[in-house]
PDB file of N, CA and C in Angstrom:
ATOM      1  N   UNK A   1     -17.557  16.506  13.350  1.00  0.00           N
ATOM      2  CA  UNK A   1     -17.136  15.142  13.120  1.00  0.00           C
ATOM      3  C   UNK A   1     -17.014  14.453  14.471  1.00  0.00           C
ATOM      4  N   UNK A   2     -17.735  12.921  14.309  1.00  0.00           N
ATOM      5  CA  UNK A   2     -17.486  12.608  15.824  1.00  0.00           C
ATOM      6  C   UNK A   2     -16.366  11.266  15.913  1.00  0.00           C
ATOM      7  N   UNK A   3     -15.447  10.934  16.996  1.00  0.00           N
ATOM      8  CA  UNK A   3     -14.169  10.217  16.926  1.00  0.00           C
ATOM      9  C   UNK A   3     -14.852   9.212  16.323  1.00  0.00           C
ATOM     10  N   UNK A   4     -15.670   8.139  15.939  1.00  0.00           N
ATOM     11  CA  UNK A   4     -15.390   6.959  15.542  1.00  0.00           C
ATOM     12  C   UNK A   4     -15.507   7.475  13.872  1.00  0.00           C
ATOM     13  N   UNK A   5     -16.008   8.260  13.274  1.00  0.00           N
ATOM     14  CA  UNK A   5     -16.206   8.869  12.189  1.00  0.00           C
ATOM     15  C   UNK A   5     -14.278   8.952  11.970  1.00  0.00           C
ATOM     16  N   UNK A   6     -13.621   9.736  12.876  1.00  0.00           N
ATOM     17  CA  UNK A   6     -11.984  10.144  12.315  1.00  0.00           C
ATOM     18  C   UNK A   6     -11.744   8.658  12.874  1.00  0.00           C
ATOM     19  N   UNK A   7     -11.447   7.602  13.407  1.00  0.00           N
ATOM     20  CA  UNK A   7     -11.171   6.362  13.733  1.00  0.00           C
ATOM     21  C   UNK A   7     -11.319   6.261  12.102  1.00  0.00           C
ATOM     22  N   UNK A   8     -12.620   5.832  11.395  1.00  0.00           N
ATOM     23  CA  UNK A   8     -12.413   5.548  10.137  1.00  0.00           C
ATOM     24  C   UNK A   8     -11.669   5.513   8.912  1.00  0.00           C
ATOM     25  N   UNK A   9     -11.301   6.762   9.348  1.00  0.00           N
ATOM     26  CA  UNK A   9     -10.755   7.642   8.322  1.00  0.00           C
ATOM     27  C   UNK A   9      -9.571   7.327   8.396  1.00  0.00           C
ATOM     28  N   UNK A  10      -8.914   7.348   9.490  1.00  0.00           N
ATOM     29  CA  UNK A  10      -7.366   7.239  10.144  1.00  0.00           C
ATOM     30  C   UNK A  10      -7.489   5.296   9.542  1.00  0.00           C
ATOM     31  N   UNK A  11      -8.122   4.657   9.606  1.00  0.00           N
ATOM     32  CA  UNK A  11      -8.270   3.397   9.587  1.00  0.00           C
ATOM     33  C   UNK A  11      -7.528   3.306   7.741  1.00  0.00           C
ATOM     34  N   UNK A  12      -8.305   3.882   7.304  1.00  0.00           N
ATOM     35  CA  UNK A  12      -8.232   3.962   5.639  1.00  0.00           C
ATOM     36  C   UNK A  12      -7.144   5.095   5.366  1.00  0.00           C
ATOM     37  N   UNK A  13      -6.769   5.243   5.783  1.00  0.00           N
ATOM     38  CA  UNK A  13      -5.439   5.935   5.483  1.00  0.00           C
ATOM     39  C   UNK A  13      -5.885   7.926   4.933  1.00  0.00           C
ATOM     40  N   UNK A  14      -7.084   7.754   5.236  1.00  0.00           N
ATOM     41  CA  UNK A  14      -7.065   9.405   4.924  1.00  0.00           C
ATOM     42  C   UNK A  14      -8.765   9.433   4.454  1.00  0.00           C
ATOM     43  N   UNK A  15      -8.980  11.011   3.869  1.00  0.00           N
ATOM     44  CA  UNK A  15     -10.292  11.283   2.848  1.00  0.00           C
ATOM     45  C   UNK A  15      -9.893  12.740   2.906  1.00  0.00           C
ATOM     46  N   UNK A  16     -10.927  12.922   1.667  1.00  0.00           N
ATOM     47  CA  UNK A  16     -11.230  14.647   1.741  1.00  0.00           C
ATOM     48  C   UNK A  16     -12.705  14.679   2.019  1.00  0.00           C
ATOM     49  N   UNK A  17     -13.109  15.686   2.860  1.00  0.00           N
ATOM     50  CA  UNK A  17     -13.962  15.969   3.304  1.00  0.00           C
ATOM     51  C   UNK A  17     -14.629  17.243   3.012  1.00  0.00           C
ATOM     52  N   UNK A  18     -16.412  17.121   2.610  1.00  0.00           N
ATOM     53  CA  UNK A  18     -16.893  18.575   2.525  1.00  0.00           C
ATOM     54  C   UNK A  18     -16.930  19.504   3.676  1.00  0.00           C
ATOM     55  N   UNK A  19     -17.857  21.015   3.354  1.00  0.00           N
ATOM     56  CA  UNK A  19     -17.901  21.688   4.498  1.00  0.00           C
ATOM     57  C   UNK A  19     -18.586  20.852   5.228  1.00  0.00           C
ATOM     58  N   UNK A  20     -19.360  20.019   5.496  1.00  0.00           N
ATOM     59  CA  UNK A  20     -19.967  19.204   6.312  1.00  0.00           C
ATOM     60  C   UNK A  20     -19.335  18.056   6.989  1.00  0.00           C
ATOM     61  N   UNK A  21     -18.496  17.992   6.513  1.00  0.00           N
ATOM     62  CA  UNK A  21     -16.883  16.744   7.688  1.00  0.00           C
ATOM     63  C   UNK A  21     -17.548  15.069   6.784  1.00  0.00           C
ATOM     64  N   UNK A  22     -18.492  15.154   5.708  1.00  0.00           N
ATOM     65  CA  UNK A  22     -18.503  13.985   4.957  1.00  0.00           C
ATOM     66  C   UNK A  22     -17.658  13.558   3.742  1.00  0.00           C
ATOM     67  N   UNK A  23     -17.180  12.524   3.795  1.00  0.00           N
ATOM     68  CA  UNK A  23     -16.087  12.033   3.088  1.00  0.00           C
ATOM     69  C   UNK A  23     -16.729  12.109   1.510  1.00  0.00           C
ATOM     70  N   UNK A  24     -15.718  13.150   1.184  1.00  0.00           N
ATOM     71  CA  UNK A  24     -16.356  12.919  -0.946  1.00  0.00           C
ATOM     72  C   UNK A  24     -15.680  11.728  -1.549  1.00  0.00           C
ATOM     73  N   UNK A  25     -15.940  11.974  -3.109  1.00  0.00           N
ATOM     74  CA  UNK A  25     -15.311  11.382  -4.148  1.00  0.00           C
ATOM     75  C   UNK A  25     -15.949  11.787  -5.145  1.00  0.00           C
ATOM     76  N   UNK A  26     -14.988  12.005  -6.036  1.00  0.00           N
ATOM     77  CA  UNK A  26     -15.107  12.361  -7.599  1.00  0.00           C
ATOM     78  C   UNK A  26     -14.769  11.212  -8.796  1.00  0.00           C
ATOM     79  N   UNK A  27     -15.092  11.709  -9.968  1.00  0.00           N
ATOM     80  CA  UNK A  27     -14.703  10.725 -10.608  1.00  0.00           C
ATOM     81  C   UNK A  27     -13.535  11.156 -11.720  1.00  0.00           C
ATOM     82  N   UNK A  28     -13.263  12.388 -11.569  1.00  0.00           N
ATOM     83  CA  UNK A  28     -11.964  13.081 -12.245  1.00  0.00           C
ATOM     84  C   UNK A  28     -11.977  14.601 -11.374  1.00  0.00           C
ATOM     85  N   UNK A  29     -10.896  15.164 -12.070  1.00  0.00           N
ATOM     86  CA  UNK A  29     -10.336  16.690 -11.451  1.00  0.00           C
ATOM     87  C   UNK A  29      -9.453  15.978 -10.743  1.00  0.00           C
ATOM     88  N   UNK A  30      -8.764  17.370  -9.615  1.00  0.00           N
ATOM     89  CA  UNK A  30      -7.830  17.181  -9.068  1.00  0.00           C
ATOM     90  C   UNK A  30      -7.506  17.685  -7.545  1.00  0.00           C
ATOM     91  N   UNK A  31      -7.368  17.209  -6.706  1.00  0.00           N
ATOM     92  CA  UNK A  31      -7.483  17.907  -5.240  1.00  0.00           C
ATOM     93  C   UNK A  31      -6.073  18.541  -4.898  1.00  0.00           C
ATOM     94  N   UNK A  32      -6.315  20.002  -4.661  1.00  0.00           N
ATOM     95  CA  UNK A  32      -4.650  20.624  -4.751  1.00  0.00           C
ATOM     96  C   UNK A  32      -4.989  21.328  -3.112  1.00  0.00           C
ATOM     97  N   UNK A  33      -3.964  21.407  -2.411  1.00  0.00           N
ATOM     98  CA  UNK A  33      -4.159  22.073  -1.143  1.00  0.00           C
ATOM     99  C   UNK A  33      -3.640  23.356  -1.275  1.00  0.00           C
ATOM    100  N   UNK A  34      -4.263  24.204  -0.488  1.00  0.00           N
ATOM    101  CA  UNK A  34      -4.399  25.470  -0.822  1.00  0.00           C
ATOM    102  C   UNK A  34      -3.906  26.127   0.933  1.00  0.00           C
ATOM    103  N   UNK A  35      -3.737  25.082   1.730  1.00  0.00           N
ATOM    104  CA  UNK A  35      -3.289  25.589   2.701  1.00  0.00           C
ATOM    105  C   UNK A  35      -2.633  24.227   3.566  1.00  0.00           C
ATOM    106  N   UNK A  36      -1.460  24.483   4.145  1.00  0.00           N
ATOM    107  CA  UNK A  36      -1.183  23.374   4.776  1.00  0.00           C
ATOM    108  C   UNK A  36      -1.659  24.045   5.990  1.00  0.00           C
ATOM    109  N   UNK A  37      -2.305  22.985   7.352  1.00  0.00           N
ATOM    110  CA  UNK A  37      -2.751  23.237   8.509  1.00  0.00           C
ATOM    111  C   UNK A  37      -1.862  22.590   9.928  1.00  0.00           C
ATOM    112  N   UNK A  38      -2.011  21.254   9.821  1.00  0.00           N
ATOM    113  CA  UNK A  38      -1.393  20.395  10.811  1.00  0.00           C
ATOM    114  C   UNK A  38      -0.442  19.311  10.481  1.00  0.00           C
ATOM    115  N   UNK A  39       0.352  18.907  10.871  1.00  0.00           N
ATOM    116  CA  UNK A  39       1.312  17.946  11.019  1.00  0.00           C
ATOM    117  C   UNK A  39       0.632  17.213  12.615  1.00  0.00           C
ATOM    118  N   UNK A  40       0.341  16.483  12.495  1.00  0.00           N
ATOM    119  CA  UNK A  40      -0.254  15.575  13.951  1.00  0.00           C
ATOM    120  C   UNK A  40       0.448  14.195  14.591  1.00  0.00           C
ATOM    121  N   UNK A  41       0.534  13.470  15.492  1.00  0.00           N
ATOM    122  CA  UNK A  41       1.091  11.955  15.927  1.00  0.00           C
ATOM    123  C   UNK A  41      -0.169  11.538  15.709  1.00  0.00           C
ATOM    124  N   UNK A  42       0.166  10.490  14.787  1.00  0.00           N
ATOM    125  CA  UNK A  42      -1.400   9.870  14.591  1.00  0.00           C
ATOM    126  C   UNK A  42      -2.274   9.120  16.055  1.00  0.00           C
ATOM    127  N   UNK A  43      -1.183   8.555  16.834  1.00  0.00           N
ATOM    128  CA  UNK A  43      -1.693   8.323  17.946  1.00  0.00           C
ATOM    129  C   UNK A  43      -2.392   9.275  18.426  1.00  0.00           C
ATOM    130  N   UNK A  44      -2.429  10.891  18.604  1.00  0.00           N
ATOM    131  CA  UNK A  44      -3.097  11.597  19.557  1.00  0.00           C
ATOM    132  C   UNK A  44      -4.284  11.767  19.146  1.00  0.00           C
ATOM    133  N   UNK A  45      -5.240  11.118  18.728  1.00  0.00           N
ATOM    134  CA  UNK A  45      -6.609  10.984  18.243  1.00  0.00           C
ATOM    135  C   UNK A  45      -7.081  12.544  18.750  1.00  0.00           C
ATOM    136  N   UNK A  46      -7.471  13.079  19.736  1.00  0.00           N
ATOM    137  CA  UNK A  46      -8.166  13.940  19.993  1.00  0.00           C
ATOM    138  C   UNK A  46      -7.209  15.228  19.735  1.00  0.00           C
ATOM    139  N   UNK A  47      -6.375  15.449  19.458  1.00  0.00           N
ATOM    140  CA  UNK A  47      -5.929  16.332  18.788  1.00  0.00           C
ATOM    141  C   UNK A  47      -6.531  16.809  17.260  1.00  0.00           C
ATOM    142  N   UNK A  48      -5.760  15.330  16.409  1.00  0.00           N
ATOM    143  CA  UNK A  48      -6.772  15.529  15.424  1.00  0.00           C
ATOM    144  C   UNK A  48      -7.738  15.757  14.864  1.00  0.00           C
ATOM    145  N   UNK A  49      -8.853  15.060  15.898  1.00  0.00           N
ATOM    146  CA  UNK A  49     -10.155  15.591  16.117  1.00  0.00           C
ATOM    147  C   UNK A  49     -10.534  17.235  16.222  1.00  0.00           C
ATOM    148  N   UNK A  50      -9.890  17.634  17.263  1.00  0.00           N
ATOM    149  CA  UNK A  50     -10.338  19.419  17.763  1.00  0.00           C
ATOM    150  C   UNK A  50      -9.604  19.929  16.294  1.00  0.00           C
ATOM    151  N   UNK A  51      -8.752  19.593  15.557  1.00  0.00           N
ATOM    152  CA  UNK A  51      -8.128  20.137  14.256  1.00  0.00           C
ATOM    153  C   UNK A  51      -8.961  20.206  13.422  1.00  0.00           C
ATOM    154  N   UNK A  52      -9.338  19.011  12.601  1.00  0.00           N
ATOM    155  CA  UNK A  52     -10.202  18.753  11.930  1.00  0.00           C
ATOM    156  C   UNK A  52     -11.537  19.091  12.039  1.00  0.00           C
ATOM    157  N   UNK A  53     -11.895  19.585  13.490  1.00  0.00           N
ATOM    158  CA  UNK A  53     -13.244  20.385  13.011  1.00  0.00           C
ATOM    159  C   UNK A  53     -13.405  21.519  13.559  1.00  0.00           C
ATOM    160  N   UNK A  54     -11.833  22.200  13.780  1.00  0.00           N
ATOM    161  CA  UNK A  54     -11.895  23.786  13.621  1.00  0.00           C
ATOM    162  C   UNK A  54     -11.688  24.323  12.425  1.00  0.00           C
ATOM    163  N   UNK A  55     -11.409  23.414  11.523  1.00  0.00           N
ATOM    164  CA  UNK A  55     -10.908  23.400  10.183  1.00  0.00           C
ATOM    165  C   UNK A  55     -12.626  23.702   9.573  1.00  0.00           C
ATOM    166  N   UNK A  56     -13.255  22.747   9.698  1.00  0.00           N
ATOM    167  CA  UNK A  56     -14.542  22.321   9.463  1.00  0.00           C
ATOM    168  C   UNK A  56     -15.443  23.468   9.860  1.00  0.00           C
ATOM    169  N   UNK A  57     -15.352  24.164  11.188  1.00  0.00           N
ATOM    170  CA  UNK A  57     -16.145  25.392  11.316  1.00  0.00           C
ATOM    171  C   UNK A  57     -15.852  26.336  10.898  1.00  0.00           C
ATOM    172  N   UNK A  58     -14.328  26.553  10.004  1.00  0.00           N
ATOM    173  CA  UNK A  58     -13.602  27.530   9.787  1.00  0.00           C
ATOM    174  C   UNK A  58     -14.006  27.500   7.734  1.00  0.00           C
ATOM    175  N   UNK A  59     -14.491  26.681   7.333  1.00  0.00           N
ATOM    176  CA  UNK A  59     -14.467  26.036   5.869  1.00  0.00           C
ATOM    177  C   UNK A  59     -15.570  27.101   5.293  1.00  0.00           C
ATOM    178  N   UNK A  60     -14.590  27.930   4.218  1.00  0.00           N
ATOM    179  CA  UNK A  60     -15.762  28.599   2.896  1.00  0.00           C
ATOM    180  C   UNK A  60     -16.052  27.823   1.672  1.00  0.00           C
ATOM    181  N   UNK A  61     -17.199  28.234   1.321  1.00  0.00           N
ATOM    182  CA  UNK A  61     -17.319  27.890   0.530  1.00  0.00           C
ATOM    183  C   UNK A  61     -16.867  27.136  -0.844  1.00  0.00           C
ATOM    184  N   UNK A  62     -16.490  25.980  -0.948  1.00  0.00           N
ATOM    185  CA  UNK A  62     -15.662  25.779  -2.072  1.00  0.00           C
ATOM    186  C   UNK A  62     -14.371  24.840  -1.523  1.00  0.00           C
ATOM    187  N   UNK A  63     -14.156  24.784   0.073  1.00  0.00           N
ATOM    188  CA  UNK A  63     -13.441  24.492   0.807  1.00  0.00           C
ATOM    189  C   UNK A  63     -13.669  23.264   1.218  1.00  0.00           C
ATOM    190  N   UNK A  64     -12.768  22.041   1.448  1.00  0.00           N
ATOM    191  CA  UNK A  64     -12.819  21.192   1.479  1.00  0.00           C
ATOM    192  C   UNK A  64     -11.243  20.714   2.867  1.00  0.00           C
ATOM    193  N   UNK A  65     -11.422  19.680   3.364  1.00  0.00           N
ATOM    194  CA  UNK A  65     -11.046  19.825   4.412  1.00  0.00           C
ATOM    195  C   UNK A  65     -10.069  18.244   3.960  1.00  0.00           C
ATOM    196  N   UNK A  66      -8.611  18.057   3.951  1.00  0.00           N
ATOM    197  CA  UNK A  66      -8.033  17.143   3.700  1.00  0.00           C
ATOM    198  C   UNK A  66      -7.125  16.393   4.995  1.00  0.00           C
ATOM    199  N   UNK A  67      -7.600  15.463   5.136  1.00  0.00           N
ATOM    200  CA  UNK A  67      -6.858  14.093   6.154  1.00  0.00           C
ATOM    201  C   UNK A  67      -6.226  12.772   5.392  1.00  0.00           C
ATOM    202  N   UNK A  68      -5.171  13.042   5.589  1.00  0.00           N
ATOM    203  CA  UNK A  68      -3.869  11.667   5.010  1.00  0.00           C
ATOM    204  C   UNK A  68      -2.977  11.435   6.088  1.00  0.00           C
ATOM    205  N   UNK A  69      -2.816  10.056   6.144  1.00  0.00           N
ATOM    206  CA  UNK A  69      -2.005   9.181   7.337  1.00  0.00           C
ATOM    207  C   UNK A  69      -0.864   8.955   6.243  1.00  0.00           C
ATOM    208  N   UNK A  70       0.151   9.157   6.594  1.00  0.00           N
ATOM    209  CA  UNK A  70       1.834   8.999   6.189  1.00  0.00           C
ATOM    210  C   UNK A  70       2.858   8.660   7.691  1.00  0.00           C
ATOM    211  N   UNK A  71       3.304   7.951   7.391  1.00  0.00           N
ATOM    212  CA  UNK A  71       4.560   7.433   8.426  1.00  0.00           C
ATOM    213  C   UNK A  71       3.995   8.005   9.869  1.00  0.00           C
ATOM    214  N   UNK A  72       3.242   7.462  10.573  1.00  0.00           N
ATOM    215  CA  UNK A  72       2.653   7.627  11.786  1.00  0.00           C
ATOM    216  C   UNK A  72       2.372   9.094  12.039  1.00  0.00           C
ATOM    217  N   UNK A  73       1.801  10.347  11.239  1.00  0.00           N
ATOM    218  CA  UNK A  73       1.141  10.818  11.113  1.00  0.00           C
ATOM    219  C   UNK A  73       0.330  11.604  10.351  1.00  0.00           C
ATOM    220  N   UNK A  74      -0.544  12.324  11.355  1.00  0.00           N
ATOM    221  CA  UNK A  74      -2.101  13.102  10.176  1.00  0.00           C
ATOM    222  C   UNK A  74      -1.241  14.287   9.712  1.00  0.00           C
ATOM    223  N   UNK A  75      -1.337  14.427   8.006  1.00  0.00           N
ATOM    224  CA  UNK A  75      -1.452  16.142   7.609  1.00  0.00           C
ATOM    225  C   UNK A  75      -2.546  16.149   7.040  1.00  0.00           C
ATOM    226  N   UNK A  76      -3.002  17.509   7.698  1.00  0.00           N
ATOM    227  CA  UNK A  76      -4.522  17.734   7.533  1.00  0.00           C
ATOM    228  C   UNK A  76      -4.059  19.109   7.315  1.00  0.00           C
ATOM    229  N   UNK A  77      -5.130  19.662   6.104  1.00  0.00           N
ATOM    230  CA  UNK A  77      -5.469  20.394   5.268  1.00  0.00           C
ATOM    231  C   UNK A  77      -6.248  21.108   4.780  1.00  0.00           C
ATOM    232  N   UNK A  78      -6.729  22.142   3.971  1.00  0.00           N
ATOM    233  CA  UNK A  78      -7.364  23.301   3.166  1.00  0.00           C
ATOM    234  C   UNK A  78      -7.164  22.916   1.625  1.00  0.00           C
ATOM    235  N   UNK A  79      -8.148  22.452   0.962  1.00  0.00           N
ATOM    236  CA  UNK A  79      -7.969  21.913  -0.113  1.00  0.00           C
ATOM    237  C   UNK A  79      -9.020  22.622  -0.978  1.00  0.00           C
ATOM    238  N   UNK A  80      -8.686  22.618  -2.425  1.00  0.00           N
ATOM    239  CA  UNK A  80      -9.962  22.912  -3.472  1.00  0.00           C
ATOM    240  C   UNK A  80      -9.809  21.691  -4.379  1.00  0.00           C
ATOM    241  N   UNK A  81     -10.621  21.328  -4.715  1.00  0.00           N
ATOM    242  CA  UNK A  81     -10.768  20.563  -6.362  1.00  0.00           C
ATOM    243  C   UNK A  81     -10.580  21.589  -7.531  1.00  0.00           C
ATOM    244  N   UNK A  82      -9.510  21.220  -8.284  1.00  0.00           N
ATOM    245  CA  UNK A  82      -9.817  21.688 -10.171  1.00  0.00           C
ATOM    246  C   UNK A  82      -9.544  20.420 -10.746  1.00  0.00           C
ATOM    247  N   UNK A  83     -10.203  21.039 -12.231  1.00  0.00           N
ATOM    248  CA  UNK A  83     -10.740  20.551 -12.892  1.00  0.00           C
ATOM    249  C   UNK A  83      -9.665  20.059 -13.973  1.00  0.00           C
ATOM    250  N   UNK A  84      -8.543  21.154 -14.242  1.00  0.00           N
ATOM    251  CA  UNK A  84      -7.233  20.746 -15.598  1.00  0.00           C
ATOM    252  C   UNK A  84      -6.417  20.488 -14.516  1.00  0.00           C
ATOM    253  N   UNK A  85      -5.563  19.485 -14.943  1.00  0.00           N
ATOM    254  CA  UNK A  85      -4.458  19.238 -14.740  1.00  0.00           C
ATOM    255  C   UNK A  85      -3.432  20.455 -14.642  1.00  0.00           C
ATOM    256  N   UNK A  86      -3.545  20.868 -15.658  1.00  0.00           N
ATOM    257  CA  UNK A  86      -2.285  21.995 -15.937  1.00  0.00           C
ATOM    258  C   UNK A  86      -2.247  22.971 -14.745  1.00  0.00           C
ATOM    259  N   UNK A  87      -3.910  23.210 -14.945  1.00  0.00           N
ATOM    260  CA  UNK A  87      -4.293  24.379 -13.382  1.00  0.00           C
ATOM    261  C   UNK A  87      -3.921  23.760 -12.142  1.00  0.00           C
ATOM    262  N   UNK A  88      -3.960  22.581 -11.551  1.00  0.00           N
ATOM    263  CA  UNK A  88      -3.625  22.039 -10.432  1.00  0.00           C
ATOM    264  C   UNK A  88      -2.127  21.722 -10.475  1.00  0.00           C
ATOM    265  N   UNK A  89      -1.490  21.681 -11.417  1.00  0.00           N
ATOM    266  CA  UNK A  89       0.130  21.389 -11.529  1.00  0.00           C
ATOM    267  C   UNK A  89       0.452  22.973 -10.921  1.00  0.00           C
ATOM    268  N   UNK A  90       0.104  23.954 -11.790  1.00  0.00           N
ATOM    269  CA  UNK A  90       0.626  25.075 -11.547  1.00  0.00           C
ATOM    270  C   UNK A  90       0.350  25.829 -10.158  1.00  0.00           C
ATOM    271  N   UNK A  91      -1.042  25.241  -9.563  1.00  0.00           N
ATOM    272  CA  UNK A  91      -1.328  25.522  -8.604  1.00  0.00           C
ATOM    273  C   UNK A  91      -0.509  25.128  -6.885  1.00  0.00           C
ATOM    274  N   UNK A  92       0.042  24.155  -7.277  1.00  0.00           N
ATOM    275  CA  UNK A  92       0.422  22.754  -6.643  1.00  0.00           C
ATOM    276  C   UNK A  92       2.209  23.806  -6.524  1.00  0.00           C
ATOM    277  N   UNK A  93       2.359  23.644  -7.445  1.00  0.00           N
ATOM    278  CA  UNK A  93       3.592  24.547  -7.224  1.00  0.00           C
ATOM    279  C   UNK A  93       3.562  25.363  -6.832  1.00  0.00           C
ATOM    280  N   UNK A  94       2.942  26.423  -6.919  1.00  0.00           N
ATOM    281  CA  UNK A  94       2.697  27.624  -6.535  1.00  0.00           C
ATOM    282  C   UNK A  94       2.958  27.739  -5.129  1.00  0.00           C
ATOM    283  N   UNK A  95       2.109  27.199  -4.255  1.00  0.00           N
ATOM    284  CA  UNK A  95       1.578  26.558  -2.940  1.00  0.00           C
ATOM    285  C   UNK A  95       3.225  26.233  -2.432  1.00  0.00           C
ATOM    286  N   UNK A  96       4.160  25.733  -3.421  1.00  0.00           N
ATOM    287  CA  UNK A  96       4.915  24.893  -2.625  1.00  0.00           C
ATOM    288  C   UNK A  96       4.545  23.083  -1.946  1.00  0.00           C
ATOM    289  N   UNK A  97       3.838  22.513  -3.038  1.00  0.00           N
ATOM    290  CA  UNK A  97       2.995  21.490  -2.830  1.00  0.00           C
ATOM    291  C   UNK A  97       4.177  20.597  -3.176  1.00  0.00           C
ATOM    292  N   UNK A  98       4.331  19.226  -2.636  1.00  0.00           N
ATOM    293  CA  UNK A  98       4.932  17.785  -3.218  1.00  0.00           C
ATOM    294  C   UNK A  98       3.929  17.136  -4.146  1.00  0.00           C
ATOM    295  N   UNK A  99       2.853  16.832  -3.662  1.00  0.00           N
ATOM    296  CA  UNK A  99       1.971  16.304  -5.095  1.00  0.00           C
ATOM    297  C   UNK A  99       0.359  17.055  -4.924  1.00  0.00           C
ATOM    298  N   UNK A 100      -0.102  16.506  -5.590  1.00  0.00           N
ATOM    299  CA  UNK A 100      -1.899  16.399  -5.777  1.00  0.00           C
ATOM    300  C   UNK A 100      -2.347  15.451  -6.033  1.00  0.00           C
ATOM    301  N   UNK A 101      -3.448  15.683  -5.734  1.00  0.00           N
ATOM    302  CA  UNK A 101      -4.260  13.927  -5.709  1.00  0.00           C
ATOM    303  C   UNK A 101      -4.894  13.799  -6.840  1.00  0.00           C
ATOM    304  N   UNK A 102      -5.135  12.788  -7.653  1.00  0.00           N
ATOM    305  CA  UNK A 102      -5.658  13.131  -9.062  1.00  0.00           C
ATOM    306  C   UNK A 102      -6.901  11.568  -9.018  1.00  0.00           C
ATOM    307  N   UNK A 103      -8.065  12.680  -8.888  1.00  0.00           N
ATOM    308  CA  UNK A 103      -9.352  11.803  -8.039  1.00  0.00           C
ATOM    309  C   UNK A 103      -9.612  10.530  -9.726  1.00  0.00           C
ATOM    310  N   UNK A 104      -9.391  10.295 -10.609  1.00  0.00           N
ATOM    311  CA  UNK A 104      -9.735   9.465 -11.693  1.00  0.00           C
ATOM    312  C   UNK A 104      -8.779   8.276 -11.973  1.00  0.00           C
ATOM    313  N   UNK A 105      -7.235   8.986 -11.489  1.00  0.00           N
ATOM    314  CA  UNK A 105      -6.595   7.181 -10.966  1.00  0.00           C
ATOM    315  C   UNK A 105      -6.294   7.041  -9.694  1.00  0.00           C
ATOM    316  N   UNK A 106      -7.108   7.618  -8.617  1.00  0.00           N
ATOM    317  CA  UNK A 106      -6.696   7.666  -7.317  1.00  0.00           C
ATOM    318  C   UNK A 106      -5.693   7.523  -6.734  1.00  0.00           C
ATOM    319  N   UNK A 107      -4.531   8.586  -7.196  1.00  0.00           N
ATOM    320  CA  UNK A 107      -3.297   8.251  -6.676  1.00  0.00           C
ATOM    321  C   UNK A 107      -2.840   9.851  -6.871  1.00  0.00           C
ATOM    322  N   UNK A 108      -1.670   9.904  -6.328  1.00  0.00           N
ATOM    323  CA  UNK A 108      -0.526  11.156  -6.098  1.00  0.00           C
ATOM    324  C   UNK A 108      -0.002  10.940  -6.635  1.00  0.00           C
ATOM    325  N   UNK A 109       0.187  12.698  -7.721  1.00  0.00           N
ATOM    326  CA  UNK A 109       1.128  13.132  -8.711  1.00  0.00           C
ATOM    327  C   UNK A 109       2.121  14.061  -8.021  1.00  0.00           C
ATOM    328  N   UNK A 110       3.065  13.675  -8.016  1.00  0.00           N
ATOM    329  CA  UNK A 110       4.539  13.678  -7.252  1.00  0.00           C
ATOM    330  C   UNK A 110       4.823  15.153  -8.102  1.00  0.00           C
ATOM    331  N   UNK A 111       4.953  16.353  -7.433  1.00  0.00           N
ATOM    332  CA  UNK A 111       5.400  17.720  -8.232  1.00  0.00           C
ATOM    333  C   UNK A 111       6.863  17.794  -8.285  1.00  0.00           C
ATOM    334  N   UNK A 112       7.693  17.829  -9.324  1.00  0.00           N
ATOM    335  CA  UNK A 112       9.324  18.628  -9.500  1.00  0.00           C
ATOM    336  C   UNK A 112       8.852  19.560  -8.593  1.00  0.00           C
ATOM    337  N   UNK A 113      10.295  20.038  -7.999  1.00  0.00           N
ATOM    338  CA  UNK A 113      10.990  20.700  -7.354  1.00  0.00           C
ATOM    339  C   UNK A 113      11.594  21.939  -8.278  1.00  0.00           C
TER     340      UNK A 113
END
């Protein structure tokens, strides 16, 4: 990934990304993280950068690479897509997750505690 590519991203408040550092979208399922990675200052651009694409050289198959801007900074991520709800709720917990992203109303489903 090259900085004006994460400039973008950081611009729009986030994406999930394939093994290839290109920004997806779906039109349902559910994006559950499967690993938390970084907590970042969104200011330190090149931090984020060397993160995000050791993440990216580090990505199997099936692996998907997650960037979200919250209160001045990046958590970036190890993510999968499923497909039920139920499976990504349970998954989401599992993990110790706060929400999942639920790609068909593009928004975060907030997990109980």
């Amino acid at each position: 990934m090259k900085k004006f590519e994460l400039l973008e991203i950081i611009r729009n408040g986030g994406a999930t990304l394939d093994g290839d550092g290109r920004p997806v979208r779906y039109e349902r399922g559910y994006q559950v993280s499967r690993r938390d990675c970084y907590v970042l200052d969104v200011s330190n651009v090149g931090h984020i950068l060397r993160a995000v694409n050791r993440l990216l050289r580090r990505a199997k198959a099936g692996d998907f690479v997650g960037v979200w801007i919250d209160g001045g900074r990046a958590y970036i991520d190890i993510s999968e897509r499923v497909d039920r709800l139920s499976d990504a709720i349970r998954a989401g917990v599992e993990r110790g997750q706060h929400s999942i992203y639920d790609w068909c109303c593009d928004r975060c489903i907030t997990l109980e505690a």
